[in-house]
PDB file of N, CA and C in Angstrom:
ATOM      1  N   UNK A   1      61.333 112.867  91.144  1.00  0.00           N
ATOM      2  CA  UNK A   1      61.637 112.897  89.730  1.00  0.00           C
ATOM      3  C   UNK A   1      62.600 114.029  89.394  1.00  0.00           C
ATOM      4  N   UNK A   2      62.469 115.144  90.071  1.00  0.00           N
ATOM      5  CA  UNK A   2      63.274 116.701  89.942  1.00  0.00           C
ATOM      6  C   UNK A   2      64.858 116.277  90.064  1.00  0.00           C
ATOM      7  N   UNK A   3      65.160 115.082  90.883  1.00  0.00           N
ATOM      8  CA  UNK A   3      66.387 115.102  91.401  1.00  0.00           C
ATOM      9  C   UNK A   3      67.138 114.213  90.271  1.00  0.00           C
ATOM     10  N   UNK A   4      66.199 113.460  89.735  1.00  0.00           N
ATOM     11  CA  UNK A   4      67.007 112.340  88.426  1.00  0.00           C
ATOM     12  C   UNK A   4      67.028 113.107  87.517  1.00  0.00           C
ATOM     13  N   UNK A   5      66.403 113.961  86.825  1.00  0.00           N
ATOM     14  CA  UNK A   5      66.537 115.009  85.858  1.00  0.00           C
ATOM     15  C   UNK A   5      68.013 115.808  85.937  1.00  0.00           C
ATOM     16  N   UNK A   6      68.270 116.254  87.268  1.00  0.00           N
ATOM     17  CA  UNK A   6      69.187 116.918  87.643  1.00  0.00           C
ATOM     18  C   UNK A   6      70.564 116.279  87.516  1.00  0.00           C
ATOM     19  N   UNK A   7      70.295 115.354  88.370  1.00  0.00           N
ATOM     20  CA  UNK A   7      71.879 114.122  88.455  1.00  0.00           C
ATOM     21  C   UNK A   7      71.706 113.967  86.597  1.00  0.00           C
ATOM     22  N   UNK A   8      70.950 113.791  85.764  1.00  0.00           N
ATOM     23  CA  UNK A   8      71.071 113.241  84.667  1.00  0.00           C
ATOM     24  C   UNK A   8      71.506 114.380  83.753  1.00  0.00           C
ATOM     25  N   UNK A   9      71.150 115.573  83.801  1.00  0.00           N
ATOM     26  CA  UNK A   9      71.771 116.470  83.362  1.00  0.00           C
ATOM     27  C   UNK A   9      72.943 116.752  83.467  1.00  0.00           C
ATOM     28  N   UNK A  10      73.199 117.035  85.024  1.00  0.00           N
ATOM     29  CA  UNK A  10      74.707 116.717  85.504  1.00  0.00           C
ATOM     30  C   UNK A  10      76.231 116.044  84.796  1.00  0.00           C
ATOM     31  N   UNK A  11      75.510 114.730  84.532  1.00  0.00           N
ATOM     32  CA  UNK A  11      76.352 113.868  83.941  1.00  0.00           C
ATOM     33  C   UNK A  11      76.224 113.990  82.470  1.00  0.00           C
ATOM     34  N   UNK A  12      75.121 114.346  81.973  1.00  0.00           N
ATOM     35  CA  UNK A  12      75.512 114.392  80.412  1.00  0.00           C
ATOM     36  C   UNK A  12      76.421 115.545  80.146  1.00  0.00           C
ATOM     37  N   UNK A  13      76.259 116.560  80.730  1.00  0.00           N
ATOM     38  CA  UNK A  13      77.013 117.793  80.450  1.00  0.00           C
ATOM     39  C   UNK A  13      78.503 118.243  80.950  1.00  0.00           C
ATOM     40  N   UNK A  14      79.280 116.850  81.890  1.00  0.00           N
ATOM     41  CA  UNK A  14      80.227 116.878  82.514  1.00  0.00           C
ATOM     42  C   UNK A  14      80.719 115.363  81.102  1.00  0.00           C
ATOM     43  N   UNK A  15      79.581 114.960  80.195  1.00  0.00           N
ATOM     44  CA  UNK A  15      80.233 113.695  79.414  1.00  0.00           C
ATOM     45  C   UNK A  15      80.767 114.672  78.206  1.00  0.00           C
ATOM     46  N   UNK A  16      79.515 115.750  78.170  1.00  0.00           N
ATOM     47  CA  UNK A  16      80.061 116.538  77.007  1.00  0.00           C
ATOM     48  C   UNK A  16      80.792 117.444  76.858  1.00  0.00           C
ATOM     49  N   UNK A  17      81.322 117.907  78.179  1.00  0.00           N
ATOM     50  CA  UNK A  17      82.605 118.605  78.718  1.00  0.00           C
ATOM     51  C   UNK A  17      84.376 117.839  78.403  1.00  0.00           C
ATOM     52  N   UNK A  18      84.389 116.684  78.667  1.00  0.00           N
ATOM     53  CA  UNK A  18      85.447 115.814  79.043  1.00  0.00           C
ATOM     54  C   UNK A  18      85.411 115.234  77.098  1.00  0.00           C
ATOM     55  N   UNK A  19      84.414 114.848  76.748  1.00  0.00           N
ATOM     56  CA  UNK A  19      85.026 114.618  75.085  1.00  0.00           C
ATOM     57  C   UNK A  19      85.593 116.164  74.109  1.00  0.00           C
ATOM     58  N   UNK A  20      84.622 117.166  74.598  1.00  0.00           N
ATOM     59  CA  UNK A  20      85.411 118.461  73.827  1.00  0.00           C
ATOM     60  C   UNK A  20      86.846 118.178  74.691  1.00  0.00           C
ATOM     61  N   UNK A  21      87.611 118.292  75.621  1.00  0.00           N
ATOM     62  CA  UNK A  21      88.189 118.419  75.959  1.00  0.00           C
ATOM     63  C   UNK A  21      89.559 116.918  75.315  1.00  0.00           C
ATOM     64  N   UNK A  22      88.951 116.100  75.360  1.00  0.00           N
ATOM     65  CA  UNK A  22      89.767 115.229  74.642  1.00  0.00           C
ATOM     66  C   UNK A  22      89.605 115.180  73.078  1.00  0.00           C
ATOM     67  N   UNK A  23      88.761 115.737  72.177  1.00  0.00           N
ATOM     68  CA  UNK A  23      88.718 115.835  71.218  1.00  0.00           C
ATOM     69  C   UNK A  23      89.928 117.132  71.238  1.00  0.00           C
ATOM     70  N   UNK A  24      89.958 118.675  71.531  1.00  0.00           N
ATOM     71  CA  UNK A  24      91.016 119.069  71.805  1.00  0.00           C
ATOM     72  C   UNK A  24      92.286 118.654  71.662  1.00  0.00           C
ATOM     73  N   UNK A  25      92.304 117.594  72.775  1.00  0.00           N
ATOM     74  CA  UNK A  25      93.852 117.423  73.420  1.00  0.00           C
ATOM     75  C   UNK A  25      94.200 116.118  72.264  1.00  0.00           C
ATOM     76  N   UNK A  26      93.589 115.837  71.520  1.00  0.00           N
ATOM     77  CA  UNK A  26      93.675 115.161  70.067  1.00  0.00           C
ATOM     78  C   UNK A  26      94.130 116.244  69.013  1.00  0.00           C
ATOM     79  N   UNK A  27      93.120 116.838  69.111  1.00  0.00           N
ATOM     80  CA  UNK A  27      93.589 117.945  67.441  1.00  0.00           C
ATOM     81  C   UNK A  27      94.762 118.380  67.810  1.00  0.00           C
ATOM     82  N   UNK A  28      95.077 118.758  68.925  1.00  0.00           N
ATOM     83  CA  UNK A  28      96.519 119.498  68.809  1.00  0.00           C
ATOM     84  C   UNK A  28      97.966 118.706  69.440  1.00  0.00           C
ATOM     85  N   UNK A  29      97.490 117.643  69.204  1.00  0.00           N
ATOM     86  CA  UNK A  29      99.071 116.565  69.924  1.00  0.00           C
ATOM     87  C   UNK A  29     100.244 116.790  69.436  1.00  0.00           C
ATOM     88  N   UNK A  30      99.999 117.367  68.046  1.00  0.00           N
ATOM     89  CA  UNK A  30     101.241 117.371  67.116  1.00  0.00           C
ATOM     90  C   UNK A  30     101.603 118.644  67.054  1.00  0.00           C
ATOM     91  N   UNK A  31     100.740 119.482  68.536  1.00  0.00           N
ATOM     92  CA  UNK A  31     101.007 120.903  67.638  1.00  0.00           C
ATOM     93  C   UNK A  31     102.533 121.209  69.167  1.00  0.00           C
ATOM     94  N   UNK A  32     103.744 121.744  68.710  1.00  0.00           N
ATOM     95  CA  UNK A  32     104.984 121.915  69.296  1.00  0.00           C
ATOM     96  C   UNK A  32     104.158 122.830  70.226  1.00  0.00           C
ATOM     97  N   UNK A  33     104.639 122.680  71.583  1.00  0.00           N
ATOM     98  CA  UNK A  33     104.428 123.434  72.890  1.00  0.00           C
ATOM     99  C   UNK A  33     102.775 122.900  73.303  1.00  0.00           C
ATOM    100  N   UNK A  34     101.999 122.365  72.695  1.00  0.00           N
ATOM    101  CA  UNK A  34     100.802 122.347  73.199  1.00  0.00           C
ATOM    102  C   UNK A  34     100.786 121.133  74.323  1.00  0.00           C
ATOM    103  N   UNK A  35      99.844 122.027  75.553  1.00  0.00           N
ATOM    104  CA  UNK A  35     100.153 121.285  76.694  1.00  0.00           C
ATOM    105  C   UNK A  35      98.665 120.382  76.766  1.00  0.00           C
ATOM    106  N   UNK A  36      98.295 119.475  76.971  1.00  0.00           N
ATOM    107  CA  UNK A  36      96.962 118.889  77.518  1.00  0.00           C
ATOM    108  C   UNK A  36      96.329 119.228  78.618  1.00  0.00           C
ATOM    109  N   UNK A  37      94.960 119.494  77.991  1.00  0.00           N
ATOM    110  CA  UNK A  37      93.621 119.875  79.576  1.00  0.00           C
ATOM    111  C   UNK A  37      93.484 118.780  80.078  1.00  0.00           C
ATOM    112  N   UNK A  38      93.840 119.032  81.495  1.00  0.00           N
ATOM    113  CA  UNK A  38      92.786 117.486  82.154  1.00  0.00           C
ATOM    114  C   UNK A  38      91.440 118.250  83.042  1.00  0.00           C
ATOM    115  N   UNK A  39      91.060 116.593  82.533  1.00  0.00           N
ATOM    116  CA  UNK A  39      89.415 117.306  83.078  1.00  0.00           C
ATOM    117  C   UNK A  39      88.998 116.301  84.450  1.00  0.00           C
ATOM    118  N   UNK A  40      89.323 116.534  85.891  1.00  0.00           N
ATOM    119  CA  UNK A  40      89.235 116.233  86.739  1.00  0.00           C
ATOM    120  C   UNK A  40      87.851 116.148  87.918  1.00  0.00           C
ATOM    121  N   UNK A  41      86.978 115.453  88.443  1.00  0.00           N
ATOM    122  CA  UNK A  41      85.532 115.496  88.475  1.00  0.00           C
ATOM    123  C   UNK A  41      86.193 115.128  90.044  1.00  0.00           C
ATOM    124  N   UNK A  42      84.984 115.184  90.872  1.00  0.00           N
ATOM    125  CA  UNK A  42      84.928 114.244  92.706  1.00  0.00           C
ATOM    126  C   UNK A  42      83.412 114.657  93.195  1.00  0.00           C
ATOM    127  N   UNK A  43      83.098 113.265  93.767  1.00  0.00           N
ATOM    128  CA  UNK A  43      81.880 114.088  94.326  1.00  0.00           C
ATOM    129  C   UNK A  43      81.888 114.338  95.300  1.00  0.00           C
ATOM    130  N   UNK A  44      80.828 115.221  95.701  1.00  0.00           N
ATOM    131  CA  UNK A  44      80.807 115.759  97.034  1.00  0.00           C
ATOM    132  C   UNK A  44      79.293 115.596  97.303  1.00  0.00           C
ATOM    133  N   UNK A  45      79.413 114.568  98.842  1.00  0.00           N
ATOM    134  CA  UNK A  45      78.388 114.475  99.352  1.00  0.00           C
ATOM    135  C   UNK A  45      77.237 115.989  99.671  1.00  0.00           C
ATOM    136  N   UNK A  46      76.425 115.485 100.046  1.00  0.00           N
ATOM    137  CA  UNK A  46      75.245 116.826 100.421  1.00  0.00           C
ATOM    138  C   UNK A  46      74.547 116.716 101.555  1.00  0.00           C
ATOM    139  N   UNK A  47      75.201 117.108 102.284  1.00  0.00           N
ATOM    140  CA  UNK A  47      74.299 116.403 103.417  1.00  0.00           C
ATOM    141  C   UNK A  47      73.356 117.995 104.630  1.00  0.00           C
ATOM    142  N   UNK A  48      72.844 117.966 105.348  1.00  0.00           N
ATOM    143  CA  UNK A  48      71.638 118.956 106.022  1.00  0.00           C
ATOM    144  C   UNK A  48      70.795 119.283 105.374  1.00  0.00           C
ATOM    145  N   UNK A  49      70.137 120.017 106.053  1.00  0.00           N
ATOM    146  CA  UNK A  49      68.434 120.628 105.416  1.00  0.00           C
ATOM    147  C   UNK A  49      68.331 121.201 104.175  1.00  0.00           C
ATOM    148  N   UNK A  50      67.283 120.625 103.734  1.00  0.00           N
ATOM    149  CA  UNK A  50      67.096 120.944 101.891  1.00  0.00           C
ATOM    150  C   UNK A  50      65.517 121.450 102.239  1.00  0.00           C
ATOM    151  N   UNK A  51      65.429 121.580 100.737  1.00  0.00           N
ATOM    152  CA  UNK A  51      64.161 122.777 100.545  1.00  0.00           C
ATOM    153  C   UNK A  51      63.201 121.726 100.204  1.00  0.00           C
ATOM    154  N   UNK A  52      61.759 121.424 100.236  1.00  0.00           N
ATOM    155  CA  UNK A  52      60.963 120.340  99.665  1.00  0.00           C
ATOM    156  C   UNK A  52      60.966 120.469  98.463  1.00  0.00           C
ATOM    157  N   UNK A  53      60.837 119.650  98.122  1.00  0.00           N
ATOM    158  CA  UNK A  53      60.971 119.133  96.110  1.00  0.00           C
ATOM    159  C   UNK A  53      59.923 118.357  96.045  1.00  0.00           C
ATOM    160  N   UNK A  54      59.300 118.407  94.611  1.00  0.00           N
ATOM    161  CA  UNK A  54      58.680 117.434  94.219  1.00  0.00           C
ATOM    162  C   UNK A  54      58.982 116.185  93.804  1.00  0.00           C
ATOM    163  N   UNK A  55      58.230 114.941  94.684  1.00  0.00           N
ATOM    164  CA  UNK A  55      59.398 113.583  94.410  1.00  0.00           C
ATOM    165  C   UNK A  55      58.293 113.020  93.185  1.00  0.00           C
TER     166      UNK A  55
END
């Protein structure tokens, strides 16, 4: 259960990262010189010995 909590956190907070970031790159389109954030993600596998968790 520890690990879906985690991945689920993960992703809400990388959803609520990437809309500030396009809400941003909205408010200021019109503004002269303003450059756009990109918000770039990859996963990365996990692989060897882990610590026991509660499943």
């Amino acid at each position: 259960m520890d690990h879906a909590i985690y991945t689920a956190m993960g992703a809400a907070s990388q959803t609520l990262n990437q809309q500030a970031v396009t809400a941003s790159n909205l408010a200021n389109a019109s503004t002269p010189g303003f450059r756009a954030q990109l918000n770039a993600l990859r996963a990365v596998p996990v692989d060897g010995l882990s610590l026991a968790t509660r499943t």
